[in-house]
N, C-alpha and C. Protein backbone atom coordinates (compact mmCIF):
# COMPACT_ATOMS: atom_id res chain seq x y z
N UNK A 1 -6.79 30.56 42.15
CA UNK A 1 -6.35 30.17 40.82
C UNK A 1 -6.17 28.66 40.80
N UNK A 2 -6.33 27.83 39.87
CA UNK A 2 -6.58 26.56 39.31
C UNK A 2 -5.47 26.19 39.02
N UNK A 3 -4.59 25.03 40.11
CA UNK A 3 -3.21 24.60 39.55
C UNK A 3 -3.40 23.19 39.12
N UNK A 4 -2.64 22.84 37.67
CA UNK A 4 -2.48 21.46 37.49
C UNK A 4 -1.82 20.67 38.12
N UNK A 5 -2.03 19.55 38.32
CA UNK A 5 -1.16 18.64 38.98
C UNK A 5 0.16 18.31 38.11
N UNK A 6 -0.34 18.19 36.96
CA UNK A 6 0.87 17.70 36.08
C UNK A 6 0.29 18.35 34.26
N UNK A 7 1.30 17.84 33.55
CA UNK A 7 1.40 18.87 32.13
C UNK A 7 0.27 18.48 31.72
N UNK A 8 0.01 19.73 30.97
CA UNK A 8 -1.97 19.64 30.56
C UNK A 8 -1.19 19.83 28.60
N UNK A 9 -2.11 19.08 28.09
CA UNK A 9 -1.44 19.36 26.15
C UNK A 9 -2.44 19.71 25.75
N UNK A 10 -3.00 21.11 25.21
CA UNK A 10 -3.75 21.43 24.25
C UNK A 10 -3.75 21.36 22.87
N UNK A 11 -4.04 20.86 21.91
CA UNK A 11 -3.88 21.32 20.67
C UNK A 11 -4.51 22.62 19.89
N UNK A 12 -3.52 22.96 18.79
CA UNK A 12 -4.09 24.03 18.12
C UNK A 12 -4.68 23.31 16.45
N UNK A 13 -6.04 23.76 15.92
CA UNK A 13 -6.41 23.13 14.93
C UNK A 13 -5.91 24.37 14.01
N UNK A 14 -5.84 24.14 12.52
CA UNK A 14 -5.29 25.08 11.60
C UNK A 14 -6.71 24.00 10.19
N UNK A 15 -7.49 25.20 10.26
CA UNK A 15 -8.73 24.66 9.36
C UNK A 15 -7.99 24.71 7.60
N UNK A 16 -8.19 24.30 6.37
CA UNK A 16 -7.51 24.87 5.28
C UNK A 16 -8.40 25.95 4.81
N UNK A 17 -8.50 27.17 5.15
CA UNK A 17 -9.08 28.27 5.11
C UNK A 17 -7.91 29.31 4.69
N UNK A 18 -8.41 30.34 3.87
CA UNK A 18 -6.77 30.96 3.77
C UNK A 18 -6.54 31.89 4.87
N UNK A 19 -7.24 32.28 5.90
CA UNK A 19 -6.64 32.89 6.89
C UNK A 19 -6.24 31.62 7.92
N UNK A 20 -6.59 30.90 7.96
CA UNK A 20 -5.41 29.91 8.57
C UNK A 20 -4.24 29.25 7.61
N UNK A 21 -4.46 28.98 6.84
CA UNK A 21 -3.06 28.61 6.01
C UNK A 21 -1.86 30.38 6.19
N UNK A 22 -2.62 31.30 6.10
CA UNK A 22 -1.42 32.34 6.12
C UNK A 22 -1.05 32.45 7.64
N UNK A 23 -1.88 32.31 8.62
CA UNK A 23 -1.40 32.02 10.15
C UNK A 23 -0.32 31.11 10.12
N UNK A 24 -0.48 29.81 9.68
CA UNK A 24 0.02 28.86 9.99
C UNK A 24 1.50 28.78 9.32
N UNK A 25 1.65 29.87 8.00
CA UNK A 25 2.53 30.02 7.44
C UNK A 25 3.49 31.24 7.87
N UNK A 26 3.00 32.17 8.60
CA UNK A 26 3.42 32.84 9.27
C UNK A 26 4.18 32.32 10.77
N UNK A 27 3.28 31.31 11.49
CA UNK A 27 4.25 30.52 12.64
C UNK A 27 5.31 29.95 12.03
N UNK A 28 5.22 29.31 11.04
CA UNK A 28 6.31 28.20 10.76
C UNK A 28 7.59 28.70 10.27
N UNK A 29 7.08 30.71 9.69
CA UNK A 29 7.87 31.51 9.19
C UNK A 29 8.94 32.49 10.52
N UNK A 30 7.99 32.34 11.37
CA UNK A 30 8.62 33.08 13.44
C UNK A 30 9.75 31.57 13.52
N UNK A 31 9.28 30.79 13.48
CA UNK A 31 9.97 29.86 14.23
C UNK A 31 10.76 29.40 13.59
N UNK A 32 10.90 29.46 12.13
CA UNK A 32 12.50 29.00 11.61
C UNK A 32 13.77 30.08 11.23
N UNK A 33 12.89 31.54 12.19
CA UNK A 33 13.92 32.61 12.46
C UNK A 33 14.01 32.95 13.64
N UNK A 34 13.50 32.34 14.66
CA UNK A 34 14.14 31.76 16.22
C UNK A 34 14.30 30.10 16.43
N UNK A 35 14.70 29.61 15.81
CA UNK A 35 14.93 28.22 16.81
C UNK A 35 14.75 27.65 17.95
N UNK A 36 15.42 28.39 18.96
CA UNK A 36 14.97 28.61 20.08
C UNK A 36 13.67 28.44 21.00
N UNK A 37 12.70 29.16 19.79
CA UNK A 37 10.85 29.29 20.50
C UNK A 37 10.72 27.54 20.16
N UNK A 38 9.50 27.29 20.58
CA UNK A 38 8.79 26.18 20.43
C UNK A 38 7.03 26.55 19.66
N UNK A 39 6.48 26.05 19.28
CA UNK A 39 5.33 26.53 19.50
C UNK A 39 4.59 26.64 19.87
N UNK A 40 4.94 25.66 21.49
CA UNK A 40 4.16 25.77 22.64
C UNK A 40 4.22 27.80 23.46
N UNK A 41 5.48 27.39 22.96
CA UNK A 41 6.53 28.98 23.68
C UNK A 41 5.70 30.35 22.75
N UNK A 42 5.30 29.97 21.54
CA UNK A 42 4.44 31.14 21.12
C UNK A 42 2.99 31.10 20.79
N UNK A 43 2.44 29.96 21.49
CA UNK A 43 1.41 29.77 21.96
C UNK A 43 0.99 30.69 23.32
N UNK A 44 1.79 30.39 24.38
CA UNK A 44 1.88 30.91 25.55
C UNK A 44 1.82 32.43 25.32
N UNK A 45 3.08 32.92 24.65
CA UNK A 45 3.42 34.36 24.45
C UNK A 45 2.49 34.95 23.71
N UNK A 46 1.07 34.74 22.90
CA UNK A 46 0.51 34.99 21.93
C UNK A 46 -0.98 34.98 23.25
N UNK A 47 -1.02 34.13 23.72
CA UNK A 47 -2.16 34.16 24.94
C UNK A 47 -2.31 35.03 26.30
N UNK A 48 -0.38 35.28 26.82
CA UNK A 48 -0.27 36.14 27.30
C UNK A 48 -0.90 37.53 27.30
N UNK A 49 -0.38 37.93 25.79
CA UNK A 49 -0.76 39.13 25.16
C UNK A 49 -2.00 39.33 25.46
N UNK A 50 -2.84 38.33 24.40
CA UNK A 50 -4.32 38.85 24.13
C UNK A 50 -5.09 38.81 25.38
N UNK A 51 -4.75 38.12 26.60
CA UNK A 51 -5.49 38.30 27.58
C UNK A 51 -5.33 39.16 29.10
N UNK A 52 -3.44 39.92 28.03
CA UNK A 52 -3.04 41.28 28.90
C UNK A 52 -2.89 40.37 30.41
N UNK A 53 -2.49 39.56 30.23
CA UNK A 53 -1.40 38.61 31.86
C UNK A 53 0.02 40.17 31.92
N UNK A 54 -0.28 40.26 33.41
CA UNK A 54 0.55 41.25 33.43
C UNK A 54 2.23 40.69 33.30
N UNK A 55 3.24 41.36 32.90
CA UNK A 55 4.63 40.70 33.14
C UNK A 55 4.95 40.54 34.47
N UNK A 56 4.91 40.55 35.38
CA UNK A 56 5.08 40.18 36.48
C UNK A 56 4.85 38.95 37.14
N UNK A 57 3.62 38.31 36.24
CA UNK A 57 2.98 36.89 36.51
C UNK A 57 3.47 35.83 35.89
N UNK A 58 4.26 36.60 34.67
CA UNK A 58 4.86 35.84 33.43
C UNK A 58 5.71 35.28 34.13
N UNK A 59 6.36 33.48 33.56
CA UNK A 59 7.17 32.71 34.05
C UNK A 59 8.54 33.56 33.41
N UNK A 60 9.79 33.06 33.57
CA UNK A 60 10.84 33.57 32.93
C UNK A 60 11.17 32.85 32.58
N UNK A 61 11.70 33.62 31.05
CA UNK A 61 12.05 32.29 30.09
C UNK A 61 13.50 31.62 30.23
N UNK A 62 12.98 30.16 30.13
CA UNK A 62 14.26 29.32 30.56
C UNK A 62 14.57 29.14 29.04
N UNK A 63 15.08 29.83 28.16
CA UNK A 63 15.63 29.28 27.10
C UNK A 63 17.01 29.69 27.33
N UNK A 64 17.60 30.75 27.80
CA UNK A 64 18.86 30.45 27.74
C UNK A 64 19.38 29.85 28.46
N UNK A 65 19.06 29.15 29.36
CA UNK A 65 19.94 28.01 29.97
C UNK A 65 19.70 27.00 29.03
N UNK A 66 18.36 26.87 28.43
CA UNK A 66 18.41 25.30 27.43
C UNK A 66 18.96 25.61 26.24
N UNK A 67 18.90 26.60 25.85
CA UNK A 67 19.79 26.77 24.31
C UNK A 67 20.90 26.46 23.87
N UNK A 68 21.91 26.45 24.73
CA UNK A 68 23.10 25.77 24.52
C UNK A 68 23.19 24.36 24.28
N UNK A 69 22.26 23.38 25.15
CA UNK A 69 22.34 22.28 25.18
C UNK A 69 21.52 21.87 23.98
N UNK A 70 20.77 22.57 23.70
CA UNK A 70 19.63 22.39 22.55
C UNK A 70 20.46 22.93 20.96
N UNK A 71 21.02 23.68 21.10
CA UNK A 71 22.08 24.21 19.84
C UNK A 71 23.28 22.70 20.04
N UNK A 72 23.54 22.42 20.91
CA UNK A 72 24.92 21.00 20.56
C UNK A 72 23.89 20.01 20.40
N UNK A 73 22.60 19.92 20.61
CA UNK A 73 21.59 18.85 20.22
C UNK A 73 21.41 18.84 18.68
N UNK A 74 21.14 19.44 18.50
CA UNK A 74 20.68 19.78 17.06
C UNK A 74 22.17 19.91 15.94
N UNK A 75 23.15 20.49 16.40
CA UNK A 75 24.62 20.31 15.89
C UNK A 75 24.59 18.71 15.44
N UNK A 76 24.59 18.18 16.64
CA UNK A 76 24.90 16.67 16.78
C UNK A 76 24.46 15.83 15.83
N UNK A 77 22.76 16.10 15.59
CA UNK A 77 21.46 15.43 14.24
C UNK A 77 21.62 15.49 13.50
N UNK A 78 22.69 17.02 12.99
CA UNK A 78 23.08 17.57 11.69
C UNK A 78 24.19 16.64 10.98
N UNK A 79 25.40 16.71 12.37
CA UNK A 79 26.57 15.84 12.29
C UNK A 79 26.02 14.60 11.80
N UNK A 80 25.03 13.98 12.06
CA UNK A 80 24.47 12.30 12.60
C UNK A 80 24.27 12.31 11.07
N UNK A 81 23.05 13.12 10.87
CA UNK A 81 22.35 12.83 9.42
C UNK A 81 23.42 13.18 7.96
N UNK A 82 24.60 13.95 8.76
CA UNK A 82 25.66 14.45 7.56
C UNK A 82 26.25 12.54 7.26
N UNK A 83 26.66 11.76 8.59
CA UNK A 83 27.65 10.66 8.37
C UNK A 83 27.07 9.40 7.73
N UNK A 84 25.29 9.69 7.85
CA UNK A 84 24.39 8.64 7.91
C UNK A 84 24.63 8.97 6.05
N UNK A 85 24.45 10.23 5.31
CA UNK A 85 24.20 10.60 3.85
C UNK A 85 25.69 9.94 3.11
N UNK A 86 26.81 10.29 4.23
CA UNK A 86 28.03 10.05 3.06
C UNK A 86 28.48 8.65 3.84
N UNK A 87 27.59 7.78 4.39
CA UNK A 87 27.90 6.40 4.58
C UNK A 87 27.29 5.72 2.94
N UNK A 88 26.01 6.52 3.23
CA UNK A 88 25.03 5.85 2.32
C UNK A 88 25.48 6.06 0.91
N UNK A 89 26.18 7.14 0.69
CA UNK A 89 26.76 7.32 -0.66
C UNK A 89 27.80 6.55 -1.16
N UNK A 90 28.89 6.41 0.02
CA UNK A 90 29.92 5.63 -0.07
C UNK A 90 29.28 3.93 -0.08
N UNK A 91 28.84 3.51 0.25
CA UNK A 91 28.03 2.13 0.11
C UNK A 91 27.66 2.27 -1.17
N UNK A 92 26.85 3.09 -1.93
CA UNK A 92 26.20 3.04 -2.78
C UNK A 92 27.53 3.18 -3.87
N UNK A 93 27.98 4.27 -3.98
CA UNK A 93 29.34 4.08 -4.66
C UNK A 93 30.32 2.77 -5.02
N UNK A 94 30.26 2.40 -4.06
CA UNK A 94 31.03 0.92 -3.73
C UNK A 94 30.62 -0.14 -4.27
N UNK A 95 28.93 -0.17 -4.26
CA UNK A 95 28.26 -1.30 -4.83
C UNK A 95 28.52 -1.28 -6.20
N UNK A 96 28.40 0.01 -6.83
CA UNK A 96 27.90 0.30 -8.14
C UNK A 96 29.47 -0.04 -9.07
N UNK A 97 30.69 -0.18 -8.04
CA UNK A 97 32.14 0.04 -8.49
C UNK A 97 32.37 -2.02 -8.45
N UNK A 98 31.84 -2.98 -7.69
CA UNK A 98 31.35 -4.23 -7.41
C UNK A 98 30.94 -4.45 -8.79
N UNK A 99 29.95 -3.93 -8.82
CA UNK A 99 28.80 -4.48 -10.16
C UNK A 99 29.32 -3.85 -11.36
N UNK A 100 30.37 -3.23 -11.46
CA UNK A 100 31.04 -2.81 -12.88
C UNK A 100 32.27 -3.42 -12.73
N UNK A 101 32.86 -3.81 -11.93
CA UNK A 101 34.12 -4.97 -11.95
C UNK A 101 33.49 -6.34 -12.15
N UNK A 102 32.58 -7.01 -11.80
CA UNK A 102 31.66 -8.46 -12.23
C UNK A 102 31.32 -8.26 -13.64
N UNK A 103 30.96 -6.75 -14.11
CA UNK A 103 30.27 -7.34 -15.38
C UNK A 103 31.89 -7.50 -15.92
N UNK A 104 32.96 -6.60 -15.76
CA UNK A 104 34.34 -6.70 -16.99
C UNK A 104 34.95 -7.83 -16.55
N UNK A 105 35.16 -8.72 -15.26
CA UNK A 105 35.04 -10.06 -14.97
C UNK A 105 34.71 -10.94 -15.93
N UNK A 106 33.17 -11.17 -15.96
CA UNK A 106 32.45 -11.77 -16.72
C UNK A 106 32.42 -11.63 -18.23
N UNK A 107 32.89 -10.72 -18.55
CA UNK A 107 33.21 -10.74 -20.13
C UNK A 107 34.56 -11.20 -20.59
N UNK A 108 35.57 -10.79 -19.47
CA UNK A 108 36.60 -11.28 -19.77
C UNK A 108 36.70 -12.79 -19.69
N UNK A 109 36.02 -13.60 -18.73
CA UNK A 109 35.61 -14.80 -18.88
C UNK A 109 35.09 -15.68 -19.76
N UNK A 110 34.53 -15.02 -20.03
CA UNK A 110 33.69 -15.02 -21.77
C UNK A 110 34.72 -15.36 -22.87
N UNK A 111 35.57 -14.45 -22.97
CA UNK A 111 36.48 -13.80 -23.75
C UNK A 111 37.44 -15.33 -23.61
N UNK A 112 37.82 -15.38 -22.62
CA UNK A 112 39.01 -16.88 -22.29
C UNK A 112 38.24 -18.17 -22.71
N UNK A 113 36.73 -18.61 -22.06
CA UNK A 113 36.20 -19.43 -23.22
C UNK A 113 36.45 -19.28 -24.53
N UNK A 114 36.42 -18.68 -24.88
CA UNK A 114 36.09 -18.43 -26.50
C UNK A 114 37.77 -18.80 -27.03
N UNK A 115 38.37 -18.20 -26.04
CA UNK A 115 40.22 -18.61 -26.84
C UNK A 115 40.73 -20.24 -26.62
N UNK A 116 40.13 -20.10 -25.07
CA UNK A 116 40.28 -21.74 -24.67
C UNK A 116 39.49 -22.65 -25.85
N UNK A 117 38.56 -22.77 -26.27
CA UNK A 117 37.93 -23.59 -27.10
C UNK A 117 38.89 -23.21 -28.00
N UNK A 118 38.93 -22.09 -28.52
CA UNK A 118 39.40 -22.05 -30.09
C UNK A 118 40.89 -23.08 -29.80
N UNK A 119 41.52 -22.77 -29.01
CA UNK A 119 42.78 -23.57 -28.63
C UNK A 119 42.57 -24.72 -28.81
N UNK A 120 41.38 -25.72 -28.27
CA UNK A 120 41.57 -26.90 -28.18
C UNK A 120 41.22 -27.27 -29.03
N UNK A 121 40.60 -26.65 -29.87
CA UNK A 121 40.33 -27.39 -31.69
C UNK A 121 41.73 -26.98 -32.53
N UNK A 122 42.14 -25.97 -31.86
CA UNK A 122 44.10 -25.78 -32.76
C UNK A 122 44.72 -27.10 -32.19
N UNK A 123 44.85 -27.45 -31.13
CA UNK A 123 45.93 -28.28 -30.42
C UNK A 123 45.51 -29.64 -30.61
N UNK A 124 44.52 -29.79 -31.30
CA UNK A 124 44.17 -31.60 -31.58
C UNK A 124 45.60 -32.00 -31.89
N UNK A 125 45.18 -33.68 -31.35
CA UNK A 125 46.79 -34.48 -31.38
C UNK A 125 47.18 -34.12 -32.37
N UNK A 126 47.21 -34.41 -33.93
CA UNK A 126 47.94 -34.27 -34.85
C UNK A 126 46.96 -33.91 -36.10
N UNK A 127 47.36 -33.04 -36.87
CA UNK A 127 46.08 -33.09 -38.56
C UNK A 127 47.14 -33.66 -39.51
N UNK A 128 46.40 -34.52 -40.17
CA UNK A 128 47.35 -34.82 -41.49
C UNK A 128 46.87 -34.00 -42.27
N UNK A 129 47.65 -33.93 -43.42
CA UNK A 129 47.65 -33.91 -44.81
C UNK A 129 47.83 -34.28 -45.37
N UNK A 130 47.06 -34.55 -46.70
CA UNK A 130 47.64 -35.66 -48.12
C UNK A 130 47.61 -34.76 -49.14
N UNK A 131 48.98 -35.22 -49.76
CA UNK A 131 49.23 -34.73 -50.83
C UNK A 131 50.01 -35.47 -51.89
N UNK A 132 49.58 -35.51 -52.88
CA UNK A 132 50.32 -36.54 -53.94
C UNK A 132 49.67 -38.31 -52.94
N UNK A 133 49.02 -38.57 -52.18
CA UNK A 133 48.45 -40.11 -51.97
C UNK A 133 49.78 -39.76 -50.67
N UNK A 134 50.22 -38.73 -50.41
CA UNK A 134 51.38 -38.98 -48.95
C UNK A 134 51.14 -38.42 -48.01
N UNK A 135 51.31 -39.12 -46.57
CA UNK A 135 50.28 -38.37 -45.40
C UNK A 135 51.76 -37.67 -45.11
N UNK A 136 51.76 -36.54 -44.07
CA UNK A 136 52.38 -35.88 -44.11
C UNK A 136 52.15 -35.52 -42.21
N UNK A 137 52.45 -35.32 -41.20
CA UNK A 137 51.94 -35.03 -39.89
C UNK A 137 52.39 -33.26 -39.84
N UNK A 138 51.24 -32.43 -39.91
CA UNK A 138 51.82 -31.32 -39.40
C UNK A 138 51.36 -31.00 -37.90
N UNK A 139 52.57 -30.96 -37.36
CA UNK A 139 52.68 -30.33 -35.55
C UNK A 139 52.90 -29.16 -35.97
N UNK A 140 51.96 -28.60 -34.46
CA UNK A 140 51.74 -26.89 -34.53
C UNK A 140 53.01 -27.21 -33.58
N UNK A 141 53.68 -26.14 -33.62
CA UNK A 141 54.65 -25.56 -32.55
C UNK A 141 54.11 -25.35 -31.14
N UNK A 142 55.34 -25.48 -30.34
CA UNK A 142 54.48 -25.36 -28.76
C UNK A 142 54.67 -23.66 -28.60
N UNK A 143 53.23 -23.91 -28.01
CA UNK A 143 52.94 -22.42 -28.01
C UNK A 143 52.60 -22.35 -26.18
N UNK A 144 53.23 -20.92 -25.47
CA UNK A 144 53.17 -20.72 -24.15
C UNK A 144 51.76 -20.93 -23.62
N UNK A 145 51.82 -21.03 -22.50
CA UNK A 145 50.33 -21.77 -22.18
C UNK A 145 50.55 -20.80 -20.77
N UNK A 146 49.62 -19.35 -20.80
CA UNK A 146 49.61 -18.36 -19.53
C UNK A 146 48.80 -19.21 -18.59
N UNK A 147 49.87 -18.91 -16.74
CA UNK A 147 49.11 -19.79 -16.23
C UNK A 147 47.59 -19.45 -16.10
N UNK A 148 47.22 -18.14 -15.95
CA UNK A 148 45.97 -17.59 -15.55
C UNK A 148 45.08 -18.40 -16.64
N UNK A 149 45.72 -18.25 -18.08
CA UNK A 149 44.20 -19.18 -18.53
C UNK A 149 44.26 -20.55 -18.52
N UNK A 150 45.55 -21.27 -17.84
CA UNK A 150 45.17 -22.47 -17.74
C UNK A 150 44.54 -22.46 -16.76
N UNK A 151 44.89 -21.59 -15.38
CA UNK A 151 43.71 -22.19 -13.99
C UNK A 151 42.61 -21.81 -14.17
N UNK A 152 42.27 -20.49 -15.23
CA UNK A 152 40.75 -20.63 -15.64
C UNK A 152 40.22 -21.73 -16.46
N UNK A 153 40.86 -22.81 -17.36
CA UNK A 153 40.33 -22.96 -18.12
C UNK A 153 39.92 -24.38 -17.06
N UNK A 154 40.49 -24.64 -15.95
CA UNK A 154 39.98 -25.54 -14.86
C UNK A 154 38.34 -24.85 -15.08
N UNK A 155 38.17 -23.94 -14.34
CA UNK A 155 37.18 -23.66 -13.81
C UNK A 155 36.21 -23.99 -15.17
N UNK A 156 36.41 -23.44 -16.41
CA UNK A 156 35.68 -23.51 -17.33
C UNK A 156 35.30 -24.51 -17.96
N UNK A 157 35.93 -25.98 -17.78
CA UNK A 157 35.37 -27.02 -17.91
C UNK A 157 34.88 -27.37 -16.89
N UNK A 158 34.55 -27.40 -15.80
CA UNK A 158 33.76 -27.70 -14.94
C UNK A 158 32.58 -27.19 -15.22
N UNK A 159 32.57 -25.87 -15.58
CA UNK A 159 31.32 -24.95 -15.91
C UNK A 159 30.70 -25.60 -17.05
């Protein structure tokens, strides 16, 4: 008998024919109700058969020693790809909570221009009035001056 030295890889072709599409839909249908197999593993077991290899010659299957380690493998990808989805959500969440605090920012900014100007055309030094040929000085009353829109209104003349 003919031993390899080392792992030999065959491939299997799957033509788009409908008796290979229902083959091929049928493996993919075995193997996502064992986990466990590979489709090397029912490659083997499927060649066994048809060429009647007696059981005695048959290797023994090492899956339950690898299954355990292969079930906390696959746990683990699940775990991985679960923290990788609700990182990505939470980022995405976060951004979208960023970019809706800038725009009410920015309007409210808006909003303080618009009072700041109106202010500084109220607060000119003094307006007269004439009446009867007599000037008359009307002062507006002092009116509170919030600090927030005075340190904005820094920024807003600069702007």
């Amino acid at each position: 008998m003919f031993q390899w030295s080392k792992k030999v890889v065959k491939s299997v072709t799957f033509n788009p024919e409908h008796a290979d599409e229902t083959l091929l839909a049928q493996v993919e249908s075995y193997l996502e109700k064992q986990p466990d197999k590979t489709f090397s593993d029912l490659c083997k077991e499927a060649l066994w058969q048809s060429l009647c290899v007696p059981e005695s010659v048959r290797p023994a299957p090492q899956t339950a020693a690898i299954t355990p380690i292969e079930q906390q493998i696959g746990e683990l990808q699940r775990q991985v790809a679960g923290l990788e989805e609700r990182s990505f959500a939470k980022g995405s969440n976060r951004l979208e909570a960023m970019e809706h605090h800038l725009l009410l920012l920015s309007q409210q900014v808006a909003q303080l221009a618009i009072i700041v100007n109106d202010r500084s055309t109220i607060q000119s030094p003094s307006q007269l009035e004439v009446v009867n040929n007599t000037s008359y000085t009307v002062t507006t009353p002092p009116q509170e001056v919030d600090p927030l829109i005075s340190r904005l209104s820094q920024f807003l003349d600069d702007f």
